[in-house]
C-alpha atoms as a PDB file:
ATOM      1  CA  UNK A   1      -7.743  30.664   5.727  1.00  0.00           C
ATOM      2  CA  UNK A   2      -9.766  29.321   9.080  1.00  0.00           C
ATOM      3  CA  UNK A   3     -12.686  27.015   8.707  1.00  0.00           C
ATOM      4  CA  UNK A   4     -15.416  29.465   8.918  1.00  0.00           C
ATOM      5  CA  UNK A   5     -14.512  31.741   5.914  1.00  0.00           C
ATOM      6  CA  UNK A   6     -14.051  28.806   3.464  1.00  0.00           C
ATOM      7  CA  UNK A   7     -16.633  28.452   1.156  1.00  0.00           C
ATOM      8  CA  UNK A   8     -19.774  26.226   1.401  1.00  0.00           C
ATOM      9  CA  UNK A   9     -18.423  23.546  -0.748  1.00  0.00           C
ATOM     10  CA  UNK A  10     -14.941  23.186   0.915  1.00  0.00           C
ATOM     11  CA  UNK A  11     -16.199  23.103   4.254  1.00  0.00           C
ATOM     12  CA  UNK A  12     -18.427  19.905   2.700  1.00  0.00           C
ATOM     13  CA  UNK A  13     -15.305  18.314   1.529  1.00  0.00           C
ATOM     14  CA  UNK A  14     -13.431  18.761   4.755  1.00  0.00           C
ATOM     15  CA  UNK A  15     -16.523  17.118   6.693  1.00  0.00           C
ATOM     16  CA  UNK A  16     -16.389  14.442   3.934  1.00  0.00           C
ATOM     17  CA  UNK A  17     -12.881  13.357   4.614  1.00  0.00           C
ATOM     18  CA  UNK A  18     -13.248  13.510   8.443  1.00  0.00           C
ATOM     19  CA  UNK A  19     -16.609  11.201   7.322  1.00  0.00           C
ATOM     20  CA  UNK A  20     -14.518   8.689   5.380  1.00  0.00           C
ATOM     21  CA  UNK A  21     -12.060   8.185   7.716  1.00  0.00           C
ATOM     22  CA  UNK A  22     -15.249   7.494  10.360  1.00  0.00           C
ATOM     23  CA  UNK A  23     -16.125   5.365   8.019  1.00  0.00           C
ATOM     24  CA  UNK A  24     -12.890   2.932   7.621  1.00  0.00           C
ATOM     25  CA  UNK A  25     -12.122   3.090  11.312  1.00  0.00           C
ATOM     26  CA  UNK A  26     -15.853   1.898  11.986  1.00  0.00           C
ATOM     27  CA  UNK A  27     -15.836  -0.895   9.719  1.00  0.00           C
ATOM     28  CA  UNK A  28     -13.496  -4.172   9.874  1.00  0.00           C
ATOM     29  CA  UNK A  29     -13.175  -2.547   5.790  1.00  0.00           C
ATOM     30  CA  UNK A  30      -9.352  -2.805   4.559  1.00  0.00           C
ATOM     31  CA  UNK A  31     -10.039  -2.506   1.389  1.00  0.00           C
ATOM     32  CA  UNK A  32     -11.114   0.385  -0.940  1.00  0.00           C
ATOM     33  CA  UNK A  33     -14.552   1.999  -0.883  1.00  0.00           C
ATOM     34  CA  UNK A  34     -16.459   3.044  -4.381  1.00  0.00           C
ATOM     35  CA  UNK A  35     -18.540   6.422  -4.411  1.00  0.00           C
ATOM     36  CA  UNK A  36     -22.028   4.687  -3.348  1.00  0.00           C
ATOM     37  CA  UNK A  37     -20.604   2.855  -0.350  1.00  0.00           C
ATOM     38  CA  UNK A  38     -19.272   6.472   0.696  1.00  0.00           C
ATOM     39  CA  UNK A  39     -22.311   7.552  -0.486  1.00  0.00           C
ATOM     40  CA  UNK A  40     -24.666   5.028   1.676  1.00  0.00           C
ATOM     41  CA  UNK A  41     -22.341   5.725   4.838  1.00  0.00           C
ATOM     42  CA  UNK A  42     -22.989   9.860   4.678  1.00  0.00           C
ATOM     43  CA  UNK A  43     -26.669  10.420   3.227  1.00  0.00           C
ATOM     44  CA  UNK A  44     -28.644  10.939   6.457  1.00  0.00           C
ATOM     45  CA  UNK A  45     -25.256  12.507   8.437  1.00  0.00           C
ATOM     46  CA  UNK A  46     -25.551  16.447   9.045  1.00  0.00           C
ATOM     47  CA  UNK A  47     -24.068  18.134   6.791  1.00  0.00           C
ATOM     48  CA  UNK A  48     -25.183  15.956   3.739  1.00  0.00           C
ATOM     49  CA  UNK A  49     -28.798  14.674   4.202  1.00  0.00           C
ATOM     50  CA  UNK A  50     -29.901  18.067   3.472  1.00  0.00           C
ATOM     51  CA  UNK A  51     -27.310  18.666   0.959  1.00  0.00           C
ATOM     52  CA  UNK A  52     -27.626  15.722  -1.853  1.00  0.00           C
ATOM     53  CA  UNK A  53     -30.180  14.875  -2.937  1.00  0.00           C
ATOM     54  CA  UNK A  54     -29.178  11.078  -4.482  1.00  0.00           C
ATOM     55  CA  UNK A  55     -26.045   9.642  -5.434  1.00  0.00           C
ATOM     56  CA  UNK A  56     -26.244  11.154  -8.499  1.00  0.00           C
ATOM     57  CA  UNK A  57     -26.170  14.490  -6.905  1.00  0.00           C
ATOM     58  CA  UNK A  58     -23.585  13.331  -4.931  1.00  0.00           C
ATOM     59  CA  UNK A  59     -21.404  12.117  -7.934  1.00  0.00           C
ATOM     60  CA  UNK A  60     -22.010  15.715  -9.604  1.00  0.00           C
ATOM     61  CA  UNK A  61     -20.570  17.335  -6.682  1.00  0.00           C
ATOM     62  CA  UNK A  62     -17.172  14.924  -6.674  1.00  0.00           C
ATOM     63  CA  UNK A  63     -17.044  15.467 -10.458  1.00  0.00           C
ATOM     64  CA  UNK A  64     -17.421  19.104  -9.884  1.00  0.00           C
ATOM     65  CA  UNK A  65     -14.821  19.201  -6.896  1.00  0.00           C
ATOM     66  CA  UNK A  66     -12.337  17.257  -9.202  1.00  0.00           C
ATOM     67  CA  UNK A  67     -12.563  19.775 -12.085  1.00  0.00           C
ATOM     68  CA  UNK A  68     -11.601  22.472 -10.140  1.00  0.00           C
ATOM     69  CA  UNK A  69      -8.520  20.453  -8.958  1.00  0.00           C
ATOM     70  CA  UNK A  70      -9.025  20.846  -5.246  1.00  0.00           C
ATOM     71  CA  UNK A  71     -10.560  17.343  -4.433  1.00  0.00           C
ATOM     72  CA  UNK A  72      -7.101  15.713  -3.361  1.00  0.00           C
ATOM     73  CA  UNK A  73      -6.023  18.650  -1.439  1.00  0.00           C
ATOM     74  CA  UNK A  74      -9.501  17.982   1.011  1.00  0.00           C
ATOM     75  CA  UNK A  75      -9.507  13.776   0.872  1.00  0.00           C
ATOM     76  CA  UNK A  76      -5.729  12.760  -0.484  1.00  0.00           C
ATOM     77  CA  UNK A  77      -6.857   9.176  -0.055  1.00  0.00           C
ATOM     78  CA  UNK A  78      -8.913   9.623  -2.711  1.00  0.00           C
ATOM     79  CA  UNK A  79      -8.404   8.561  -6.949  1.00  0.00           C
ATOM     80  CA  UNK A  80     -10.675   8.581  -9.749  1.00  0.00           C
ATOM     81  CA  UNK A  81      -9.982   7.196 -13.075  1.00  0.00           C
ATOM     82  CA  UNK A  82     -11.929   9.179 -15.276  1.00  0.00           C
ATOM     83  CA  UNK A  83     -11.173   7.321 -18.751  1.00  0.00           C
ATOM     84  CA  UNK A  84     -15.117   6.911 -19.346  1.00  0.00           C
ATOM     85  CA  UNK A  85     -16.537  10.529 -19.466  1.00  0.00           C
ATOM     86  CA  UNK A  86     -19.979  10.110 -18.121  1.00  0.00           C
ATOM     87  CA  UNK A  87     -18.652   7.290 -15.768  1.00  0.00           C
ATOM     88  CA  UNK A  88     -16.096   8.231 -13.076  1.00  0.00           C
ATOM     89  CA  UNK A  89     -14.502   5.406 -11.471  1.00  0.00           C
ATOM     90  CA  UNK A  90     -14.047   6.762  -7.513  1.00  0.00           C
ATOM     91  CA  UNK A  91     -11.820   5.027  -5.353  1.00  0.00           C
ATOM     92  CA  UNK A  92     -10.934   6.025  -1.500  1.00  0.00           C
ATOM     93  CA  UNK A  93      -8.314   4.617   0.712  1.00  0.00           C
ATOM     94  CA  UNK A  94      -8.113   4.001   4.690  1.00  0.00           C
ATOM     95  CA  UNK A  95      -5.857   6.375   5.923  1.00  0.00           C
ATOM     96  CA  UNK A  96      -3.314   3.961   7.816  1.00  0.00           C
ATOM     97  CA  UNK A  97      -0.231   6.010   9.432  1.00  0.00           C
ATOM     98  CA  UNK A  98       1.375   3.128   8.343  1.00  0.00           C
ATOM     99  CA  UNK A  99       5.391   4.060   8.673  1.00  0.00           C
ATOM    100  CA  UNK A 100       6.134   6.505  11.405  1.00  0.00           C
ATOM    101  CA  UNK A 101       4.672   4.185  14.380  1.00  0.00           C
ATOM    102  CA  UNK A 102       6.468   1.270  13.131  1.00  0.00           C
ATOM    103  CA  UNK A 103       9.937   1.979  12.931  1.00  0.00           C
ATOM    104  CA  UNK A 104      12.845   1.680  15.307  1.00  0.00           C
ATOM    105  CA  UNK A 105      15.417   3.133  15.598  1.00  0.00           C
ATOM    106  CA  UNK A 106      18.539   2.423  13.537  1.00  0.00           C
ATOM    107  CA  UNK A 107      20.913   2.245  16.467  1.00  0.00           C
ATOM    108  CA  UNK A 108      18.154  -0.081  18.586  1.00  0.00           C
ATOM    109  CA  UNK A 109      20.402  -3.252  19.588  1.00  0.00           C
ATOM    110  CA  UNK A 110      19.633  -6.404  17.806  1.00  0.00           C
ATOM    111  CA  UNK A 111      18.929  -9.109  20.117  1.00  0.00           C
ATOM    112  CA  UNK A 112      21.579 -11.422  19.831  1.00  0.00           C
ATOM    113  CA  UNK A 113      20.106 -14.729  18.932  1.00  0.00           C
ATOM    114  CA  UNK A 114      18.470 -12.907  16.052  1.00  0.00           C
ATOM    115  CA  UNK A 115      21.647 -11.116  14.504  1.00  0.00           C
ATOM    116  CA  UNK A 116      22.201 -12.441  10.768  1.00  0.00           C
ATOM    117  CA  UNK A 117      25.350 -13.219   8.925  1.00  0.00           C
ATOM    118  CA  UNK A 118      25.883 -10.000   6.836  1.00  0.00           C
ATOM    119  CA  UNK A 119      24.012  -9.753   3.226  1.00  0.00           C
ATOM    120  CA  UNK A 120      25.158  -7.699  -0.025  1.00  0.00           C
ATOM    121  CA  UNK A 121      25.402  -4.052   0.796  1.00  0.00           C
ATOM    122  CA  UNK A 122      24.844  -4.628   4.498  1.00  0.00           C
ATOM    123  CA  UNK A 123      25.523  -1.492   5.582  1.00  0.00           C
ATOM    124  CA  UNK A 124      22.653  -0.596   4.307  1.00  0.00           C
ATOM    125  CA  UNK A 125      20.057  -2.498   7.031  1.00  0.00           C
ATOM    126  CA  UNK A 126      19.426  -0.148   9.458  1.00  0.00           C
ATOM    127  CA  UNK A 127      15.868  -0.716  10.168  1.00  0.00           C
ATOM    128  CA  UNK A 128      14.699  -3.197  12.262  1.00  0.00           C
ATOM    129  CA  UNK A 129      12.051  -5.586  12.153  1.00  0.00           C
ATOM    130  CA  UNK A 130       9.844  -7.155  14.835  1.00  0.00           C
ATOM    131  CA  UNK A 131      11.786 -10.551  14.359  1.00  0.00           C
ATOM    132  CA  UNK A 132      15.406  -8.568  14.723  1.00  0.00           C
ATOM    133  CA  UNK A 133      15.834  -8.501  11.497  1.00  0.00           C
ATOM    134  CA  UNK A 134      17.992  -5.241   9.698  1.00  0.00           C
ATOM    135  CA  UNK A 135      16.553  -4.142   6.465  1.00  0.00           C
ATOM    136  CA  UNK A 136      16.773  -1.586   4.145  1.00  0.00           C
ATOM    137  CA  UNK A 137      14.291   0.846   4.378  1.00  0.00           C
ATOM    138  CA  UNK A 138      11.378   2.261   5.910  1.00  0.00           C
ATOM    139  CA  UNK A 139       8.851   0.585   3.228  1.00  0.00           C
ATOM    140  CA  UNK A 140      10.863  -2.911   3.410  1.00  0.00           C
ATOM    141  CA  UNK A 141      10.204  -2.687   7.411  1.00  0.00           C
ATOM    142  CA  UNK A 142       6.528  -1.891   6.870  1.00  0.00           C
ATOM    143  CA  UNK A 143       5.950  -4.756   4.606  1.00  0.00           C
ATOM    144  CA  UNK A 144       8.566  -7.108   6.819  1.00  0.00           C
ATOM    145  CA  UNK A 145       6.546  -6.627  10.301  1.00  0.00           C
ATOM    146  CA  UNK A 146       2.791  -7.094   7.972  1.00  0.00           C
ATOM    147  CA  UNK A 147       3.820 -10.253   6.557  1.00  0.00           C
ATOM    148  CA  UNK A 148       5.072 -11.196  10.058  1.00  0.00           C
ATOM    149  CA  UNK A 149       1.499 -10.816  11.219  1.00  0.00           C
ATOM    150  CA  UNK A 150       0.756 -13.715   9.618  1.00  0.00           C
ATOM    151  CA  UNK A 151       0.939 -16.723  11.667  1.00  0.00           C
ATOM    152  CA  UNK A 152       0.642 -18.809   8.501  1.00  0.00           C
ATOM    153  CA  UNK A 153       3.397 -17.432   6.698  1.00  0.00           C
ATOM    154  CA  UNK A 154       7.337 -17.974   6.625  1.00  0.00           C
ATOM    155  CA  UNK A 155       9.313 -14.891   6.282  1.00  0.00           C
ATOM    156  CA  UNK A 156      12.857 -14.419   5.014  1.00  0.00           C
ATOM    157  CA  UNK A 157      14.800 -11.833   3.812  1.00  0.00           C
ATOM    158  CA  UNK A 158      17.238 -11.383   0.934  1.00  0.00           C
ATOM    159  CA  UNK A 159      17.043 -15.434   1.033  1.00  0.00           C
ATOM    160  CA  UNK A 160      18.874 -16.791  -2.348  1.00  0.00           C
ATOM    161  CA  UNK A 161      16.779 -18.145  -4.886  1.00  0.00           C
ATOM    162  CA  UNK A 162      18.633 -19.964  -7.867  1.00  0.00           C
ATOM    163  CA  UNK A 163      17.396 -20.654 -11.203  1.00  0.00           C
ATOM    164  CA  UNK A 164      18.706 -20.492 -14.620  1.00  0.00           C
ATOM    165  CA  UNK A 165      22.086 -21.017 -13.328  1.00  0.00           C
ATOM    166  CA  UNK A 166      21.929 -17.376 -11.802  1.00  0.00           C
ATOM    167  CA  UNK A 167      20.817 -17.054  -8.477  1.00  0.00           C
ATOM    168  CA  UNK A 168      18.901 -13.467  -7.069  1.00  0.00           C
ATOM    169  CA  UNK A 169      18.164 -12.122  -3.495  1.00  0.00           C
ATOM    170  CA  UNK A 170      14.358 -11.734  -3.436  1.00  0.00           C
ATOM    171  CA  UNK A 171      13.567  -9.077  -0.865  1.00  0.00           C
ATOM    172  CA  UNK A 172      10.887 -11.237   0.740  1.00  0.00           C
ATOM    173  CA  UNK A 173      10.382 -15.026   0.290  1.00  0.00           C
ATOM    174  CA  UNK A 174       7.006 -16.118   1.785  1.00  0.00           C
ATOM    175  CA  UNK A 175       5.378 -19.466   2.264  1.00  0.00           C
ATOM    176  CA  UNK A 176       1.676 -19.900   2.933  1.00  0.00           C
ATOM    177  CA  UNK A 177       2.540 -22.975   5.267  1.00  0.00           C
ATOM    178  CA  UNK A 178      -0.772 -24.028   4.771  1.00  0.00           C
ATOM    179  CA  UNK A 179      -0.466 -24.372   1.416  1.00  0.00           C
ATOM    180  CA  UNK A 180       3.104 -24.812   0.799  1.00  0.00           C
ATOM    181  CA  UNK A 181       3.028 -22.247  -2.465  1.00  0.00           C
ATOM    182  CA  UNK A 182       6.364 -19.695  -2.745  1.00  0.00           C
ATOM    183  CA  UNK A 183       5.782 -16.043  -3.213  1.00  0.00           C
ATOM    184  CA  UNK A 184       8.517 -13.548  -4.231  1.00  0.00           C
ATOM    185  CA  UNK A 185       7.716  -9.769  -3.394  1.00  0.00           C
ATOM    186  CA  UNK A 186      10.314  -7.126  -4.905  1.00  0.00           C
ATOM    187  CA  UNK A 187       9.523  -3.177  -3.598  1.00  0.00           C
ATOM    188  CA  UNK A 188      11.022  -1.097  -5.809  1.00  0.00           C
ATOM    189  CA  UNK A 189      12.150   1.214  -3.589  1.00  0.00           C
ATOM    190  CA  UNK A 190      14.716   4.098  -5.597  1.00  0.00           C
ATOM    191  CA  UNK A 191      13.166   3.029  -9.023  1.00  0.00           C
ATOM    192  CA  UNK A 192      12.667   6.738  -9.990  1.00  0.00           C
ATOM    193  CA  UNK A 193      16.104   8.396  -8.703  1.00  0.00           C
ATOM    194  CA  UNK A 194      19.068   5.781  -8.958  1.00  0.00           C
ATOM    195  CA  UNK A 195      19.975   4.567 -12.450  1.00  0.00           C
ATOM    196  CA  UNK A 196      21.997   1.935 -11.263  1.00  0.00           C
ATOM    197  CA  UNK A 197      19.809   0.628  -8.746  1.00  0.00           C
ATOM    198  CA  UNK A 198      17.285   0.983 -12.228  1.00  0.00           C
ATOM    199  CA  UNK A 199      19.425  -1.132 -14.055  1.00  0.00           C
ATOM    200  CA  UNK A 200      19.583  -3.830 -11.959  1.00  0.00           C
ATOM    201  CA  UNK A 201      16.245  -4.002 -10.505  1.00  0.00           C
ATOM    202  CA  UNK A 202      15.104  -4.336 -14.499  1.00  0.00           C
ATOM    203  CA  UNK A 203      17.107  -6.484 -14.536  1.00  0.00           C
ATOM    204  CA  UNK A 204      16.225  -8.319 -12.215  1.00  0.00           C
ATOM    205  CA  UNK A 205      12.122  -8.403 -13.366  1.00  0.00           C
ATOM    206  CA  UNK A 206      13.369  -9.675 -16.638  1.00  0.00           C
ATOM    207  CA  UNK A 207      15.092 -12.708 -14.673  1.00  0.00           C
ATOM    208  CA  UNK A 208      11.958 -13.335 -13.474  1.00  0.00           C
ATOM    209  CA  UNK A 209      10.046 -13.600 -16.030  1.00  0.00           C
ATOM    210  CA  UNK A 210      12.989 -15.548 -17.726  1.00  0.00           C
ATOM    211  CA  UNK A 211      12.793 -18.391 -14.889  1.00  0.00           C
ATOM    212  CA  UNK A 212       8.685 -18.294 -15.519  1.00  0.00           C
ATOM    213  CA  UNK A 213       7.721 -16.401 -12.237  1.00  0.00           C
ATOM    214  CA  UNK A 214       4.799 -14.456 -13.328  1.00  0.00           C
ATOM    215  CA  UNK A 215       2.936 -11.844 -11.339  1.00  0.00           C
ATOM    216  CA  UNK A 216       0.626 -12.284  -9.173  1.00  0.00           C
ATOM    217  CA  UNK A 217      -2.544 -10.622 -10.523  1.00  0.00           C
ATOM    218  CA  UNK A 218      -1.941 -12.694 -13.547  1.00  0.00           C
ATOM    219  CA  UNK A 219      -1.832 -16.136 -11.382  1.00  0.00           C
ATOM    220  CA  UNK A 220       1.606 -15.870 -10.717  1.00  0.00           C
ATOM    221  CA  UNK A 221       3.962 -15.843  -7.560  1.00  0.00           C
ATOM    222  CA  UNK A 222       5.648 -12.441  -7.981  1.00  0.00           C
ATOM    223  CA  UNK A 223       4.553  -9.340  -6.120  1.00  0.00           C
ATOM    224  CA  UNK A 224       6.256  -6.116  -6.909  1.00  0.00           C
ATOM    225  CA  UNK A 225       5.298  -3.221  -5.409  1.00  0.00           C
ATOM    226  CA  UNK A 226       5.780   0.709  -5.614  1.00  0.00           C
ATOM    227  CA  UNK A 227       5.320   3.555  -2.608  1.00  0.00           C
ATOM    228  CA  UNK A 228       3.420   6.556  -4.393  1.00  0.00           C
ATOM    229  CA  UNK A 229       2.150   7.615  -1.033  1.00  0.00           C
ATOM    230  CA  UNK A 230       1.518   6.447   2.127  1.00  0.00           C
ATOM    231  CA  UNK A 231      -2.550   5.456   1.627  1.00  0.00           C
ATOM    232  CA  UNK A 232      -1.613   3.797  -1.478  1.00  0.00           C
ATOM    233  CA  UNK A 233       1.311   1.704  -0.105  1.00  0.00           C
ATOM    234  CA  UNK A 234      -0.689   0.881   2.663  1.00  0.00           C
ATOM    235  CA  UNK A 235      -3.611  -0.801   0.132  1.00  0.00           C
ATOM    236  CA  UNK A 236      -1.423  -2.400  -1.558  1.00  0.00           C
ATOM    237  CA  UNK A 237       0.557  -4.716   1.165  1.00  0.00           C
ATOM    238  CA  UNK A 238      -2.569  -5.413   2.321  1.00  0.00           C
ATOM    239  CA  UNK A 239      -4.355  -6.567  -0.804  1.00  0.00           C
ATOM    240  CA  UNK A 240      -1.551  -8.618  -1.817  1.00  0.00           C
ATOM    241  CA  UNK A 241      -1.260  -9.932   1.911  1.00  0.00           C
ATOM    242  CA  UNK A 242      -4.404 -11.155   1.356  1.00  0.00           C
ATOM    243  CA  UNK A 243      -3.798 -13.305  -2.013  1.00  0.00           C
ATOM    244  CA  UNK A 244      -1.172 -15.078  -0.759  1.00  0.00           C
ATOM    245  CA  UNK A 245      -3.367 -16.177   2.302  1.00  0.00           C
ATOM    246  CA  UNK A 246      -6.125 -17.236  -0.049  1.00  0.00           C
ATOM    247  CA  UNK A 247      -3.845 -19.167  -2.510  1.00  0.00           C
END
């Protein structure tokens, strides 16, 4: 179906995405935005000044879009929790194109001075990383060149961390240099489709908690993280990013 012959209140939902992606590029923003901050940025653009009235009208609309279960197909970098009825909890993502324009190629020569001694299951690391690093996949290499961003971190890979007379292969290590505290970020990459690799990353999480390496949103120094989609990946590397530069 072309643009003109969609009805009123999809062509407002396309405009609205193009709108929220305005606004994210516009702003220094890298975090989410709520429904009134989206709100605030559109109410006196054409086509909505005339169209809401408040953001009250505005939140009937959403609501309204979401019940008839076309909202994510206009604005996929979009979620609402909607646990409390009469209190939708809206929550929009930038839109980073966060994986294609970062990878090279797997048969891109390592430079020579950077080329590592081999690791468990090494022919696996095909992707490489700014530093010349191989890893794993294309959601290690995004999180591998972001944390190599960061001027005050140190980066390794795989590096072997012992405890409990055990010793595991983090997939990132990460020192804030400034403040000398140790981070540990697992991405749980084939969680959902290989039962061995399952197995062993559970594993693996109850190890951690075994040698006392709590999460980080409960104070801790472990990050784990899961792709669901591109926007949501993206969020997350960066929000987590930015605790270990604050702490």
């Amino acid at each position: 179906m072309s643009i003109s012959k969609l009805p009123r209140k999809y062509k407002l939902l396309k405009e609205l995405n193009s709108c929220i992606q305005e606004y994210f590029q516009n702003s220094d923003k890298t975090e989410v935005a709520n429904l009134s901050q989206i709100y605030e940025y559109i109410k006196r653009k054409e086509p909505f000044k005339n169209e809401f009235q408040d953001n009250t009208d505005f939140s009937r609309f959403m609501r309204q879009m979401h019940g008839e279960d076309v909202l994510l197909q206009f604005i996929p970098n979009c979620s609402v929790d909607t646990a409390i009825y009469h209190h939708y909890k809206w929550e929009f993502y930038p839109t980073d194109i966060i994986l294609k324009d970062q990878i090279h190629s797997p048969t891109d020569p390592v430079p020579e001075k950077q080329e590592k001694k081999s690791k468990i299951f090494s022919k696996n690391l095909k992707y490489i990383a700014s530093n010349g690093e191989k890893v794993r996949s294309q959601q290690e290499l995004y999180i591998f060149n972001q944390l190599l961003l960061v001027d005050s971190f140190s980066v390794h890979y795989e590096r072997s961390l012992p405890r409990n007379y055990q010793e595991k292969l983090p997939d990132f290590t990460i020192i804030n240099k400034n403040t000398g505290k140790i981070y540990y970020w697992e991405h749980l990459g084939l969680f959902e489709v290989n039962g061995e690799y399952f197995d062993k990353t559970l594993e693996k999480l109850v190890w951690y908690r075994s040698a006392n390496i709590r999460n980080i949103d409960d104070g801790g120094s472990l990050i784990v993280t899961r792709h669901e989609n591109d926007r949501q990946f993206g969020y997350l590397v960066k929000k987590y990013i930015q605790k270990i530069k604050e702490n």
